[in-house]
N, C-alpha and C. Protein backbone atom coordinates (compact mmCIF):
# COMPACT_ATOMS: atom_id res chain seq x y z
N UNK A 1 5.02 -35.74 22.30
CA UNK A 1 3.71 -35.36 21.80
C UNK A 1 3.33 -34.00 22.38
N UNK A 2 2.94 -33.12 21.60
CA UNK A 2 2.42 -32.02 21.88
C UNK A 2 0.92 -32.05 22.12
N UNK A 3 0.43 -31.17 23.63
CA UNK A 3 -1.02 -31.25 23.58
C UNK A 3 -1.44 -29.97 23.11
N UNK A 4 -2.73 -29.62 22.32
CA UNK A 4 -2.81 -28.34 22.30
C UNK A 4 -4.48 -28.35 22.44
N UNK A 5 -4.61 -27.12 23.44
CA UNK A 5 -5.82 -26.58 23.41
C UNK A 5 -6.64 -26.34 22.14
N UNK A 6 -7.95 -26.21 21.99
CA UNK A 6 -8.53 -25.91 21.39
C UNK A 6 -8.95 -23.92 21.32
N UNK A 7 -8.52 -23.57 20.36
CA UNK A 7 -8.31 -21.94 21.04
C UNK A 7 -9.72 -21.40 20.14
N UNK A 8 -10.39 -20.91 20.75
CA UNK A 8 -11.70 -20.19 20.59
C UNK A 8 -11.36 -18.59 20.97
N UNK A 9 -12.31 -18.24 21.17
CA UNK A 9 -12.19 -16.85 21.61
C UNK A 9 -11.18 -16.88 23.02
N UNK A 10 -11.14 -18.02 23.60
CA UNK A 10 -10.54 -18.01 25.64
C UNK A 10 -9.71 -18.59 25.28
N UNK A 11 -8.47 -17.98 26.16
CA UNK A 11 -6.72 -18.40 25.98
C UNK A 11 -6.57 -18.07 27.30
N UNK A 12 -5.53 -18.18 27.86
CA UNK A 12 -5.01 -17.86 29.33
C UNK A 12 -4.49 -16.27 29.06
N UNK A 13 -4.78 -15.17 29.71
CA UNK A 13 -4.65 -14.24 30.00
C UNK A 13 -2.45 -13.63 29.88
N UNK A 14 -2.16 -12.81 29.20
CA UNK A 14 -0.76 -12.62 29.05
C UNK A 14 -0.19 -13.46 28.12
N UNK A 15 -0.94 -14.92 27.35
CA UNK A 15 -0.18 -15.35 27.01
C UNK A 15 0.58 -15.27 25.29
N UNK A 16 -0.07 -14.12 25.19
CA UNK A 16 -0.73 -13.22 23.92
C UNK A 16 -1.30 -12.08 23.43
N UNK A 17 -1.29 -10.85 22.39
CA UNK A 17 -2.04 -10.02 22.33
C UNK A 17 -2.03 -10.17 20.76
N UNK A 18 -3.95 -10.07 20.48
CA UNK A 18 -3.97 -9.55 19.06
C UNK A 18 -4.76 -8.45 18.73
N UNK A 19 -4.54 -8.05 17.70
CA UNK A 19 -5.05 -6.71 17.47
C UNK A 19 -5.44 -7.00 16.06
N UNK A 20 -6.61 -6.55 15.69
CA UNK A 20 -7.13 -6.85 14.22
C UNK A 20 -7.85 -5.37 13.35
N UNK A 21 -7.78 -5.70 12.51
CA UNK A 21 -8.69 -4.22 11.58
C UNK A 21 -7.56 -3.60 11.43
N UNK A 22 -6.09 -3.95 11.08
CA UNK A 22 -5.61 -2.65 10.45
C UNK A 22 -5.25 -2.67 9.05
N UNK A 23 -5.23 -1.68 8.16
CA UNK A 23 -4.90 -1.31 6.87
C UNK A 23 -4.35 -1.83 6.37
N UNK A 24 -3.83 -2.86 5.97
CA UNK A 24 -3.33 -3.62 5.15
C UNK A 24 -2.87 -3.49 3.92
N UNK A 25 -4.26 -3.00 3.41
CA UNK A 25 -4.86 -2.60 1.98
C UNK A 25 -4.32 -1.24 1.52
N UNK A 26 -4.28 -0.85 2.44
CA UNK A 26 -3.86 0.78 1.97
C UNK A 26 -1.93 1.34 3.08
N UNK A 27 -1.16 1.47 2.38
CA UNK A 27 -0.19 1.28 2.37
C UNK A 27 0.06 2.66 2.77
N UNK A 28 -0.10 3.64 2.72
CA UNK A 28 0.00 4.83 3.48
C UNK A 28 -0.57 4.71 4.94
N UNK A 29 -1.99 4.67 5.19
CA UNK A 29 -2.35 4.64 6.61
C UNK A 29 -1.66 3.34 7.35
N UNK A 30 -1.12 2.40 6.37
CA UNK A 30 -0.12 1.16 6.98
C UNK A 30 1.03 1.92 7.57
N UNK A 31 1.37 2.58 6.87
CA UNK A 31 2.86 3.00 7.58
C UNK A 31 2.94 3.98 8.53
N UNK A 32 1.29 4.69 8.73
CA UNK A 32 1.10 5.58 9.57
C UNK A 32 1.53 5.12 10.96
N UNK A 33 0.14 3.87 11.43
CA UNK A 33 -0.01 3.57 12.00
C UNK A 33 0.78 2.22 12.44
N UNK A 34 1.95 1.83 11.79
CA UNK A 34 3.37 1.06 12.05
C UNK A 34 3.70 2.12 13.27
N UNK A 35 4.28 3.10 12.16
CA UNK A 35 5.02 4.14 12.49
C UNK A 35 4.01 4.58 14.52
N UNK A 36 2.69 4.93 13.94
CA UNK A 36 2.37 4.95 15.48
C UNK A 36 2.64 4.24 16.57
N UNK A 37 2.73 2.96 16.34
CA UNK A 37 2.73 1.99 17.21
C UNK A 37 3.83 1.70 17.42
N UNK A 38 5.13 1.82 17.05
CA UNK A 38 6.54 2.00 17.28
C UNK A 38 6.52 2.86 18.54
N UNK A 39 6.20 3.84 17.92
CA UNK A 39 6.35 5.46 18.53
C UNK A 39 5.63 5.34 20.10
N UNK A 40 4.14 4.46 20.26
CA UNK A 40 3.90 4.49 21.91
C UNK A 40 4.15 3.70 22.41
N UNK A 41 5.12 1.93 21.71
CA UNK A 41 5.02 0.96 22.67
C UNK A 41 6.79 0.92 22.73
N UNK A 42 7.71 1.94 21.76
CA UNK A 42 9.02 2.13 22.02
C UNK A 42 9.96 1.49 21.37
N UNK A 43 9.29 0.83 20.23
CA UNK A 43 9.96 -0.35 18.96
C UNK A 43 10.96 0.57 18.24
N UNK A 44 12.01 0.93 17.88
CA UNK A 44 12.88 1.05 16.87
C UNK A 44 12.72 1.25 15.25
N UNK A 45 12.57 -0.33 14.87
CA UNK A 45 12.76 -0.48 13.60
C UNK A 45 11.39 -1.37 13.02
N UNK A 46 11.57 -1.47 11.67
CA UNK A 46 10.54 -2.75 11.08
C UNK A 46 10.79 -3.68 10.02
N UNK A 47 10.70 -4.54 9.43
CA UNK A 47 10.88 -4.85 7.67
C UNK A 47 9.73 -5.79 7.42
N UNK A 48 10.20 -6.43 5.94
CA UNK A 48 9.21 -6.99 6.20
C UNK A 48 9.97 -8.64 5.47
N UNK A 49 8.96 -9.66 5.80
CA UNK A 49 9.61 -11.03 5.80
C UNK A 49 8.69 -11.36 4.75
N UNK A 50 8.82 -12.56 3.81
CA UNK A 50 8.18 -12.96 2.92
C UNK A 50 8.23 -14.78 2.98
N UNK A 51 7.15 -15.50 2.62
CA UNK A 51 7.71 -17.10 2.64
C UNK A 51 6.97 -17.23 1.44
N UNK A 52 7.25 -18.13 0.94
CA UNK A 52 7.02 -18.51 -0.56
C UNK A 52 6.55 -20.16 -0.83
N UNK A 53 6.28 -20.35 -1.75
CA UNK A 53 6.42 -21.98 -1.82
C UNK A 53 8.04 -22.31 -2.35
N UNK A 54 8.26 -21.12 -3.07
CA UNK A 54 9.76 -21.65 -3.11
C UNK A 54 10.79 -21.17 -1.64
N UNK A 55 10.22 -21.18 -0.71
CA UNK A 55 10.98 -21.01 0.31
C UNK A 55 11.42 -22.25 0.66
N UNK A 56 13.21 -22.68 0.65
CA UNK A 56 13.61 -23.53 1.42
C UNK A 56 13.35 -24.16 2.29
N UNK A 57 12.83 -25.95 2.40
CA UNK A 57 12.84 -25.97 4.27
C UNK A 57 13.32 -25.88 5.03
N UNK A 58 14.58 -26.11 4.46
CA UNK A 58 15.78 -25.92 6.16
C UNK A 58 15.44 -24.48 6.38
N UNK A 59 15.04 -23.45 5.30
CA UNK A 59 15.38 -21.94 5.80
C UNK A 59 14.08 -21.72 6.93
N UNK A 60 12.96 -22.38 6.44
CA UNK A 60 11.91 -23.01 7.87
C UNK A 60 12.25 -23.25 8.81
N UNK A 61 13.14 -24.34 8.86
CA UNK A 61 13.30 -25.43 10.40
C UNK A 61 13.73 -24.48 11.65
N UNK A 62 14.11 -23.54 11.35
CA UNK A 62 14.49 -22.03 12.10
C UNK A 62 13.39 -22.07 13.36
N UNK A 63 12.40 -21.68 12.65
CA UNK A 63 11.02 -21.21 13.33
C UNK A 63 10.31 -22.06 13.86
N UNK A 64 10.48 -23.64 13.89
CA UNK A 64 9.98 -25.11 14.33
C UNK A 64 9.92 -25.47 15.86
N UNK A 65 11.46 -25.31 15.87
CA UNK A 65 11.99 -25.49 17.30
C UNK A 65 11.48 -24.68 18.03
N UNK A 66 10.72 -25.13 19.06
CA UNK A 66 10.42 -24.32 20.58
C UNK A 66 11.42 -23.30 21.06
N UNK A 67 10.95 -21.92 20.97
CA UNK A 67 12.01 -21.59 21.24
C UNK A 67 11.03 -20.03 21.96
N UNK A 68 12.22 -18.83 22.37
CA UNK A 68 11.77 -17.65 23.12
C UNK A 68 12.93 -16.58 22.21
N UNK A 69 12.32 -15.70 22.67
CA UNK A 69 13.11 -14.45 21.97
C UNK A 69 13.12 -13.26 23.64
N UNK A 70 14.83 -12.41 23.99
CA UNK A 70 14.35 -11.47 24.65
C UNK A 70 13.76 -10.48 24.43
N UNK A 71 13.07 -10.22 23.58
CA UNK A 71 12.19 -8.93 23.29
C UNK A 71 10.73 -9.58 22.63
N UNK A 72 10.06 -8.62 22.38
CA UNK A 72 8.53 -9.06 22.19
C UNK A 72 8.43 -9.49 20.39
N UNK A 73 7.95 -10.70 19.92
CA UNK A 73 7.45 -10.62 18.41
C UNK A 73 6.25 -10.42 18.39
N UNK A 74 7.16 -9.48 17.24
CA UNK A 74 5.63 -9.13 16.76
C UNK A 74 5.30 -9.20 15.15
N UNK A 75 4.34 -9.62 14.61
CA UNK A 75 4.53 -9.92 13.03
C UNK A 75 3.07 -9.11 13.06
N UNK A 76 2.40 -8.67 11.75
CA UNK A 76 1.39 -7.72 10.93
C UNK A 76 1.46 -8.99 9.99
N UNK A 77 0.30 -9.34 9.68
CA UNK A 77 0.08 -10.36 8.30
C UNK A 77 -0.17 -9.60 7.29
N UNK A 78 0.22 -9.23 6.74
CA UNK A 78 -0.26 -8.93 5.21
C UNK A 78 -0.75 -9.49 4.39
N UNK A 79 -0.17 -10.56 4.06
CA UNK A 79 -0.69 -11.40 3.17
C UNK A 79 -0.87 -13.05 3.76
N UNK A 80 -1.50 -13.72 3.12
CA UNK A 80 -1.27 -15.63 3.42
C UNK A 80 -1.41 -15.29 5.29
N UNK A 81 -1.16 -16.61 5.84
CA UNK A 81 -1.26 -16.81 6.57
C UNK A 81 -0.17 -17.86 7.44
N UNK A 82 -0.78 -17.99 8.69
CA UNK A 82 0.61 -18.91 9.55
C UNK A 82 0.16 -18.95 11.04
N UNK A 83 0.74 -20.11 11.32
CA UNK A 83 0.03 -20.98 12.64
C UNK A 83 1.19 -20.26 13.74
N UNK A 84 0.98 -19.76 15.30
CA UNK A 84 2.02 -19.99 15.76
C UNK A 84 1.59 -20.98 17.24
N UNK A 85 2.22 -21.11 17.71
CA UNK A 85 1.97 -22.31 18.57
C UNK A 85 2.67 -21.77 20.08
N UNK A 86 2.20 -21.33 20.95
CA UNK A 86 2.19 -20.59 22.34
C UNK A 86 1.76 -21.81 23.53
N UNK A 87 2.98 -21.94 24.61
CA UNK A 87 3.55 -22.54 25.88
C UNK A 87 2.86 -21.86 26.63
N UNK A 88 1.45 -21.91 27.31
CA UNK A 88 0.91 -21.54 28.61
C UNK A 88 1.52 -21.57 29.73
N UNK A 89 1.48 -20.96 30.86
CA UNK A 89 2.42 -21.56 32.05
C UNK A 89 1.98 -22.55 32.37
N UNK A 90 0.40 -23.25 31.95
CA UNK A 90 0.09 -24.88 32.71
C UNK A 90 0.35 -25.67 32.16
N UNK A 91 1.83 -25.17 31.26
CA UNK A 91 2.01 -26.26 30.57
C UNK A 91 1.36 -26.34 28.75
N UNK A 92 0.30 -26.54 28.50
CA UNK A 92 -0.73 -26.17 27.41
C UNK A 92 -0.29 -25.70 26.77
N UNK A 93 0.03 -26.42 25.41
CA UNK A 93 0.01 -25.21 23.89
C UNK A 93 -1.33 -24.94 23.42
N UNK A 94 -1.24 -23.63 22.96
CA UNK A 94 -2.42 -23.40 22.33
C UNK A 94 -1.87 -22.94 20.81
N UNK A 95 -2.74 -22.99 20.01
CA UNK A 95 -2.56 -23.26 18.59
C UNK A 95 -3.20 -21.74 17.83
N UNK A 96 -3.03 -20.69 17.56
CA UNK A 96 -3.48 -20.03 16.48
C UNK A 96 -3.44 -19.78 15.40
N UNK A 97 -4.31 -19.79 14.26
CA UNK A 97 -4.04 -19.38 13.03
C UNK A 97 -4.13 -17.70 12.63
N UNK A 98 -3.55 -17.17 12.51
CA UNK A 98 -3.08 -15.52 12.12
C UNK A 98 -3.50 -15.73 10.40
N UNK A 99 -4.22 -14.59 10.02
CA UNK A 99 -4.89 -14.18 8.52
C UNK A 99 -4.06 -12.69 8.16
N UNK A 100 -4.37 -12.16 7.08
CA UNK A 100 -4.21 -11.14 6.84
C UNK A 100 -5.16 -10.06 7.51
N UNK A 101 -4.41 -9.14 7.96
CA UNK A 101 -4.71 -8.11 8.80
C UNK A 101 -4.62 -7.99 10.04
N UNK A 102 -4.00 -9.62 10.65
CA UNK A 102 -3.79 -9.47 12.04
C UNK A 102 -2.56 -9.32 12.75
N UNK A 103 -2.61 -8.59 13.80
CA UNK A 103 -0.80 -8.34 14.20
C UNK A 103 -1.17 -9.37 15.96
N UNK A 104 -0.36 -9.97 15.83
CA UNK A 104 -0.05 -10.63 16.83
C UNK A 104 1.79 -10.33 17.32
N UNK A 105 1.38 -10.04 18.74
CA UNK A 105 2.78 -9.24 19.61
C UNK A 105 2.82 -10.96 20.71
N UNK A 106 4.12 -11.68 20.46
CA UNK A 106 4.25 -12.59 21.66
C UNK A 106 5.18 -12.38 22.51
N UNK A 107 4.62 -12.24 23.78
CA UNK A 107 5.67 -11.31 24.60
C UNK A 107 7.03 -12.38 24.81
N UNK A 108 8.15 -11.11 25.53
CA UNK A 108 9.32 -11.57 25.38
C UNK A 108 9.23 -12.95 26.48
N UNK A 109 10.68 -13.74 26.28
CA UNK A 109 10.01 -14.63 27.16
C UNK A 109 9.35 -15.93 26.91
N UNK A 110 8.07 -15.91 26.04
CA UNK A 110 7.23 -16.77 26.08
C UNK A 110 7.62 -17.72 24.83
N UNK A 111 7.76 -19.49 25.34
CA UNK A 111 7.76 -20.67 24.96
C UNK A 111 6.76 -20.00 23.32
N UNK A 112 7.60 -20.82 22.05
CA UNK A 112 6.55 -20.50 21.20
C UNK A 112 7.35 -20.72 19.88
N UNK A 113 6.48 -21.54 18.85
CA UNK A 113 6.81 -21.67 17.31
C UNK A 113 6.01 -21.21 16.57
N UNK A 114 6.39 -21.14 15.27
CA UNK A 114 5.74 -20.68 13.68
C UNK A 114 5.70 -21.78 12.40
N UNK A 115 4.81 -21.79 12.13
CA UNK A 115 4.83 -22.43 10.59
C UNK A 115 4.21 -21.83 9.62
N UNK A 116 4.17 -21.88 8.70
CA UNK A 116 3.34 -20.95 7.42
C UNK A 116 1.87 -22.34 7.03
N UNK A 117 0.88 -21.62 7.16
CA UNK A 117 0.08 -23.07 6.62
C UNK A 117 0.59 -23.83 5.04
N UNK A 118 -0.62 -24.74 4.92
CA UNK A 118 -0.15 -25.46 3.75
C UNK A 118 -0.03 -24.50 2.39
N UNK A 119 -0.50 -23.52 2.02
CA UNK A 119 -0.39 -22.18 0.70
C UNK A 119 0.91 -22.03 1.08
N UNK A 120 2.10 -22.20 2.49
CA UNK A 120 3.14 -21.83 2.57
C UNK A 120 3.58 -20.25 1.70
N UNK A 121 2.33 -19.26 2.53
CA UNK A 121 2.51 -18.00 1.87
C UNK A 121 2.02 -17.22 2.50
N UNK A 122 3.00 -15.99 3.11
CA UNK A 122 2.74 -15.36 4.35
C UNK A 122 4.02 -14.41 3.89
N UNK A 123 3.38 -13.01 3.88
CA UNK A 123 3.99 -12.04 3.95
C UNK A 123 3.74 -10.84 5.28
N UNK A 124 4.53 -10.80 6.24
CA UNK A 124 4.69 -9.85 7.14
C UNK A 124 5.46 -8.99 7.40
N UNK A 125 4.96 -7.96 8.46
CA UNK A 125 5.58 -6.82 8.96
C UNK A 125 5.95 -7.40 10.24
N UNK A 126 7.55 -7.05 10.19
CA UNK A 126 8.36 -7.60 11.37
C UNK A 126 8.66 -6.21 12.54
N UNK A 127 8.01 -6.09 13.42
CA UNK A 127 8.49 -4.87 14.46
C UNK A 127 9.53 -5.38 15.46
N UNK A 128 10.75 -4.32 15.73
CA UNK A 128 11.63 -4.77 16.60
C UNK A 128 12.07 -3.46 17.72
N UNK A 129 12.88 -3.99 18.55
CA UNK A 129 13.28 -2.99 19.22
C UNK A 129 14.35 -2.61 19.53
N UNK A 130 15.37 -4.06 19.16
CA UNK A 130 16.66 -4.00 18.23
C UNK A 130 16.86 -5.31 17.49
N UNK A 131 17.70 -5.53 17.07
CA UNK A 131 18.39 -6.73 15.99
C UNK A 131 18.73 -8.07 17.43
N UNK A 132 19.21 -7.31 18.44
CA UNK A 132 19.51 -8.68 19.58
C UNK A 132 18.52 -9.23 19.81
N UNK A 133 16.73 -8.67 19.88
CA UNK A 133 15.80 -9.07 20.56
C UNK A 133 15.75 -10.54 19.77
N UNK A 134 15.80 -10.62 18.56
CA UNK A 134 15.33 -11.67 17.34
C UNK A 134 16.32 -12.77 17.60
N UNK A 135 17.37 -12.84 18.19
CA UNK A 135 18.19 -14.10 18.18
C UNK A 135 17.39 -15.19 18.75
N UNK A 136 16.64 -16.25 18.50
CA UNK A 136 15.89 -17.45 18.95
C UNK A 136 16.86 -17.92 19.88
N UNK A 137 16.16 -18.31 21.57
CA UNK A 137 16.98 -19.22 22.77
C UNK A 137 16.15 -20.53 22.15
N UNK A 138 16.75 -21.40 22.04
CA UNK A 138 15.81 -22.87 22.07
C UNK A 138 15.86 -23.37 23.19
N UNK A 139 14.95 -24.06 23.20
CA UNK A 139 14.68 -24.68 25.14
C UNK A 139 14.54 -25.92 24.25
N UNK A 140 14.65 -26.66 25.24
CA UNK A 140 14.31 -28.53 25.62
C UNK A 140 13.12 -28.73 25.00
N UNK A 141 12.62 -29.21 23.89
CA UNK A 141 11.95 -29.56 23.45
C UNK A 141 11.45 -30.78 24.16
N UNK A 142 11.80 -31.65 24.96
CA UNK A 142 11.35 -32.76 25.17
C UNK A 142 11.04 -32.29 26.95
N UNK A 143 11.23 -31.01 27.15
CA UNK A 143 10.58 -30.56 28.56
C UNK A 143 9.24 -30.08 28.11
N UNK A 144 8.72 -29.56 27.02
CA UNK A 144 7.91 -28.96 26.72
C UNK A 144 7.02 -29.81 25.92
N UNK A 145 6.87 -30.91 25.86
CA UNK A 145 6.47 -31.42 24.84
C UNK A 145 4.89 -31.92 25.34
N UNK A 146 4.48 -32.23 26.98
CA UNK A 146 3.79 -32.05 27.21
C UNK A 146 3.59 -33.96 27.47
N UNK A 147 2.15 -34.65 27.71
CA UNK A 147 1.88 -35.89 28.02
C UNK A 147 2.31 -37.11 27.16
């Protein structure tokens, strides 16, 4: 059983960063300011990911498993939306829902899954810093699972 906090504005400090209000809508100052934010935090590359209702589940079950990445994710919502689910160090998941326009960065490291809500429709901007960072470690699900 998973416990999860109730996430309001207060989360535990590091265990997350979001950033909201960017361009979405307008696809030039989008790529500006990609392009900026590559450029001061030292990211590489970008693309972008799409889920569908005709998206496969197994091609899902990927993103389910508890798992960490060595480099930082980071997704830009564009479109639809999607839950990800973040391992506090006390243990504690906390639960967020991500909309369009929000970029959420989960640092490297950190315990953590994805699902697309029920519209199962979520189009993002994927930032990287290479292709190795993205390989998913899965951990023990049944260490993490909580009470």
């Amino acid at each position: 059983m998973r416990v999860f906090q109730e996430v309001g504005a207060k989360y535990p400090q590091g265990l997350l960063t979001v950033l909201e209000g960017l361009s979405v809508d307008d696809p030039a100052r989008l790529d500006q300011e990609i392009e900026a934010f590559k450029n001061e935090h030292g990211y590489q590359s970008h693309d972008i990911v799409e889920i569908t209702e005709g998206t496969p589940n197994e091609a899902l079950r990927k993103f389910d498993p508890p798992h960490t990445h060595s480099e930082d994710e980071i997704r830009l919502f564009l479109h639809g939306s999607g839950i990800f689910d973040l391992l506090a160090d006390d243990g504690i998941w906390y639960r967020f829902l991500f909309e369009k326009g929000d970029m959420v960065v989960v640092p490297a490291g950190r315990v953590h899954r994805f699902e697309p809500t029920y519209e199962k429709t979520v189009r993002c901007v994927r930032i990287f810093q290479d292709d190795e960072g993205w390989v998913p470690h899965y951990v023990d699900q049944a260490a993490h699972e909580g009470p």
